[in-house]
N, C-alpha and C. Protein backbone atom coordinates (compact mmCIF):
# COMPACT_ATOMS: atom_id res chain seq x y z
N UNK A 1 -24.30 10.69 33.70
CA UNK A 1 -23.26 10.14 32.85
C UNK A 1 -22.77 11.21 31.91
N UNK A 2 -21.52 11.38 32.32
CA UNK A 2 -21.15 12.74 31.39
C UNK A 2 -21.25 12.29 29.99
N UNK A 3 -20.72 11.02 29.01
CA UNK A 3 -21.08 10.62 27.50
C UNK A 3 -21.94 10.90 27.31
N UNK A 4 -23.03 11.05 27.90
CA UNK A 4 -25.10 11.28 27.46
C UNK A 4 -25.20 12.52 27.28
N UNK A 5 -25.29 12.95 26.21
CA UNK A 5 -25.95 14.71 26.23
C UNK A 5 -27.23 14.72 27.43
N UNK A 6 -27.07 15.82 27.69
CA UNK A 6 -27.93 15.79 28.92
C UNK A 6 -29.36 15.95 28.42
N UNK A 7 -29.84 16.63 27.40
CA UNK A 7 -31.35 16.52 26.72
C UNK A 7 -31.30 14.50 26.63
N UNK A 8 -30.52 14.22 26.37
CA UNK A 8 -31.06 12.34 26.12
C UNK A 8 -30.88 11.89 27.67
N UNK A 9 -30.37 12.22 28.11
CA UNK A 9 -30.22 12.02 30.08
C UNK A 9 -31.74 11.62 29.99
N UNK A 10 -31.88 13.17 30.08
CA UNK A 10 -33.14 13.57 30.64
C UNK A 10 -34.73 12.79 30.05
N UNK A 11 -34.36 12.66 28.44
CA UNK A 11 -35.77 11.73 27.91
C UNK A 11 -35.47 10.21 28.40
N UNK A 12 -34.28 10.08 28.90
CA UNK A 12 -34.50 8.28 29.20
C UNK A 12 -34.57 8.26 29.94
N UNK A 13 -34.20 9.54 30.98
CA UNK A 13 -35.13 9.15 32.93
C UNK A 13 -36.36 9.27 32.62
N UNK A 14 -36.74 10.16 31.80
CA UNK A 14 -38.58 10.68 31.70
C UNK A 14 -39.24 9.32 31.41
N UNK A 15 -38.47 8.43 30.43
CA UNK A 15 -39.27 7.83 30.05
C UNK A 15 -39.02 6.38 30.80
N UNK A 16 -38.35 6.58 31.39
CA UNK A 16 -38.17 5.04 32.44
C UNK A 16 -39.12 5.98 33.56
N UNK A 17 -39.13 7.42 34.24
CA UNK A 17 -40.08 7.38 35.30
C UNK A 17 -41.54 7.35 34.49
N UNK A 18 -41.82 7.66 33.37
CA UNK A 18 -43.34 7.26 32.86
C UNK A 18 -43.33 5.75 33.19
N UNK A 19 -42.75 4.62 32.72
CA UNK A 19 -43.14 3.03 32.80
C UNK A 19 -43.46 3.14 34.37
N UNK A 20 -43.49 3.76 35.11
CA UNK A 20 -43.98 3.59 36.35
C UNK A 20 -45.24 4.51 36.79
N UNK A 21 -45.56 5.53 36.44
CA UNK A 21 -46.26 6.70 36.67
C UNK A 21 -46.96 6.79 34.94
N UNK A 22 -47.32 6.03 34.45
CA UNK A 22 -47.64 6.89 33.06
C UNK A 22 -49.15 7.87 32.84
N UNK A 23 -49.72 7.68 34.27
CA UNK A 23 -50.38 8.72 33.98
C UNK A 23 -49.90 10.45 34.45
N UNK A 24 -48.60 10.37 34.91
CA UNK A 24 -48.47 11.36 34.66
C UNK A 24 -48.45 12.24 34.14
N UNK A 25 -48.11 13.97 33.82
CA UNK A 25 -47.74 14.27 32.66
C UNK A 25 -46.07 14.41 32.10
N UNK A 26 -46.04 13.90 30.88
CA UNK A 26 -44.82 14.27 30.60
C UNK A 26 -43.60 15.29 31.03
N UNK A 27 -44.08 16.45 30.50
CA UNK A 27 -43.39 17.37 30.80
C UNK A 27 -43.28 17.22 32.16
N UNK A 28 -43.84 17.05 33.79
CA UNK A 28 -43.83 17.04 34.85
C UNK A 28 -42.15 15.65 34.94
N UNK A 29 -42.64 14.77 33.97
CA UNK A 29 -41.68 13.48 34.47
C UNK A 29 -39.92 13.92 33.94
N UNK A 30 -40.31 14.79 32.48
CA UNK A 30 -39.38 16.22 32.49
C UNK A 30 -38.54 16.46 33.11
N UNK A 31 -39.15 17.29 34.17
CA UNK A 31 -38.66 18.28 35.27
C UNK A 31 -38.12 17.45 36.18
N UNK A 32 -38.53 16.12 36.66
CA UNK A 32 -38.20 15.42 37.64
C UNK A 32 -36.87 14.93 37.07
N UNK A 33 -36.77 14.23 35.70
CA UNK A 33 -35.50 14.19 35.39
C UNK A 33 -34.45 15.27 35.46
N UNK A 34 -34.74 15.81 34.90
CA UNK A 34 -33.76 17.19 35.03
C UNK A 34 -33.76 17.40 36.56
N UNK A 35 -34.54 17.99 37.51
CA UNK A 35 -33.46 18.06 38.90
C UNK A 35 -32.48 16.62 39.59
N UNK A 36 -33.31 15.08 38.67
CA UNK A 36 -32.07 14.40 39.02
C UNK A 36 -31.12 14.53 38.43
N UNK A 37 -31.09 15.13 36.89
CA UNK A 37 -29.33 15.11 36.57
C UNK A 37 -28.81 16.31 37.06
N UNK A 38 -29.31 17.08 38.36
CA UNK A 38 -28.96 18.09 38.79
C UNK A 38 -27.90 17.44 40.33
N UNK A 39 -28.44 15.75 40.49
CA UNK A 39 -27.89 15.10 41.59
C UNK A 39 -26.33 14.40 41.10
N UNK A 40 -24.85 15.08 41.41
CA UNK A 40 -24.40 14.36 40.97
C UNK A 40 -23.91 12.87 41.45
N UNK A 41 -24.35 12.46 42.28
CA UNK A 41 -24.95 10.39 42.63
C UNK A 41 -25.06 10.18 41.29
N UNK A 42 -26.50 10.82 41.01
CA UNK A 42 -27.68 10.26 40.21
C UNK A 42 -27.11 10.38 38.82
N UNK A 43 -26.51 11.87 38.29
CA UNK A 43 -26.00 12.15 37.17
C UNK A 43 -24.84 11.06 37.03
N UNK A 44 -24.23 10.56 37.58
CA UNK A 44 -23.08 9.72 36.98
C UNK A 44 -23.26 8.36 36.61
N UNK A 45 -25.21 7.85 37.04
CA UNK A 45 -25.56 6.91 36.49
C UNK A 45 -26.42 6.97 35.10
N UNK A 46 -26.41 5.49 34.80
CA UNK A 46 -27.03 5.86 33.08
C UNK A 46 -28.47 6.35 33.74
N UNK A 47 -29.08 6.91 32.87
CA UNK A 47 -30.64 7.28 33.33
C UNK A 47 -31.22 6.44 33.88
N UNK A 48 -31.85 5.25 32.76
CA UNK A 48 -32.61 3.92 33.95
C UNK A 48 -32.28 3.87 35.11
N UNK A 49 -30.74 3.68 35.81
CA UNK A 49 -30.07 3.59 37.07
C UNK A 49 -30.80 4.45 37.89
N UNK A 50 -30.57 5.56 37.48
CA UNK A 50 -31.13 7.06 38.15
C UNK A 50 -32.23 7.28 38.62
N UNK A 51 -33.19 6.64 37.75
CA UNK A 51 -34.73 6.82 38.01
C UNK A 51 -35.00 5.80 38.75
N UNK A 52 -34.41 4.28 39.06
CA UNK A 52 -34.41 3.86 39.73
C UNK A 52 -34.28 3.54 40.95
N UNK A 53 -32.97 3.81 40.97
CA UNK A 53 -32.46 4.82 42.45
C UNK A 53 -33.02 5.46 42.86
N UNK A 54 -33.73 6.56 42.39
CA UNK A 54 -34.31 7.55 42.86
C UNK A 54 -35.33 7.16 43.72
N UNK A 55 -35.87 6.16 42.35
CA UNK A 55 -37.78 5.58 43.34
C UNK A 55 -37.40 4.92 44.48
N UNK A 56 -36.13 4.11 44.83
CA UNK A 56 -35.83 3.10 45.89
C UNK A 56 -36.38 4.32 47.27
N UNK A 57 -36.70 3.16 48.19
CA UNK A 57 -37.42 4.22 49.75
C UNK A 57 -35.66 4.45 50.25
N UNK A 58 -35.84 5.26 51.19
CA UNK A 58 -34.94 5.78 51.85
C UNK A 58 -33.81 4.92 52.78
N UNK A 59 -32.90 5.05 52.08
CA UNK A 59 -32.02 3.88 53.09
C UNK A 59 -32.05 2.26 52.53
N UNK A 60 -32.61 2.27 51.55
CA UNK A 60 -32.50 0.74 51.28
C UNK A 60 -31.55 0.54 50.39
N UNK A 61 -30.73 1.60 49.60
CA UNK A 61 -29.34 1.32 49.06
C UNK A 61 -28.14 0.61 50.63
N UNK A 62 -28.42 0.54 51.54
CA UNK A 62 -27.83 0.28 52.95
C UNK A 62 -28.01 -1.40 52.68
């Protein structure tokens, strides 16, 4: 979403992919955000969307 500074992109994918993974580590859930706002699909949704999308299996947006 271009309105979202991309540092807040990135902490509200991190922190919508932690509610699923929270034992991850942070910084790792980080990085995962950031190469999705590297997707522009993914970047033109609000974060939650994104991280959501993302987790969906393959083909089930179909």
């Amino acid at each position: 979403m271009d309105s979202i500074p991309p540092q807040l992109w990135i902490a509200a994918c991190a922190r919508r992919l932690q509610l699923r993974w929270p034992t991850v580590a942070p910084q790792q859930l980080e990085d995962t955000a950031r190469e999705l706002l590297n997707d522009p699909k993914l970047r033109a949704l609000p974060p939650e969307a994104a991280a959501a999308t993302w987790r969906q299996p393959i083909g089930a947006e179909a």
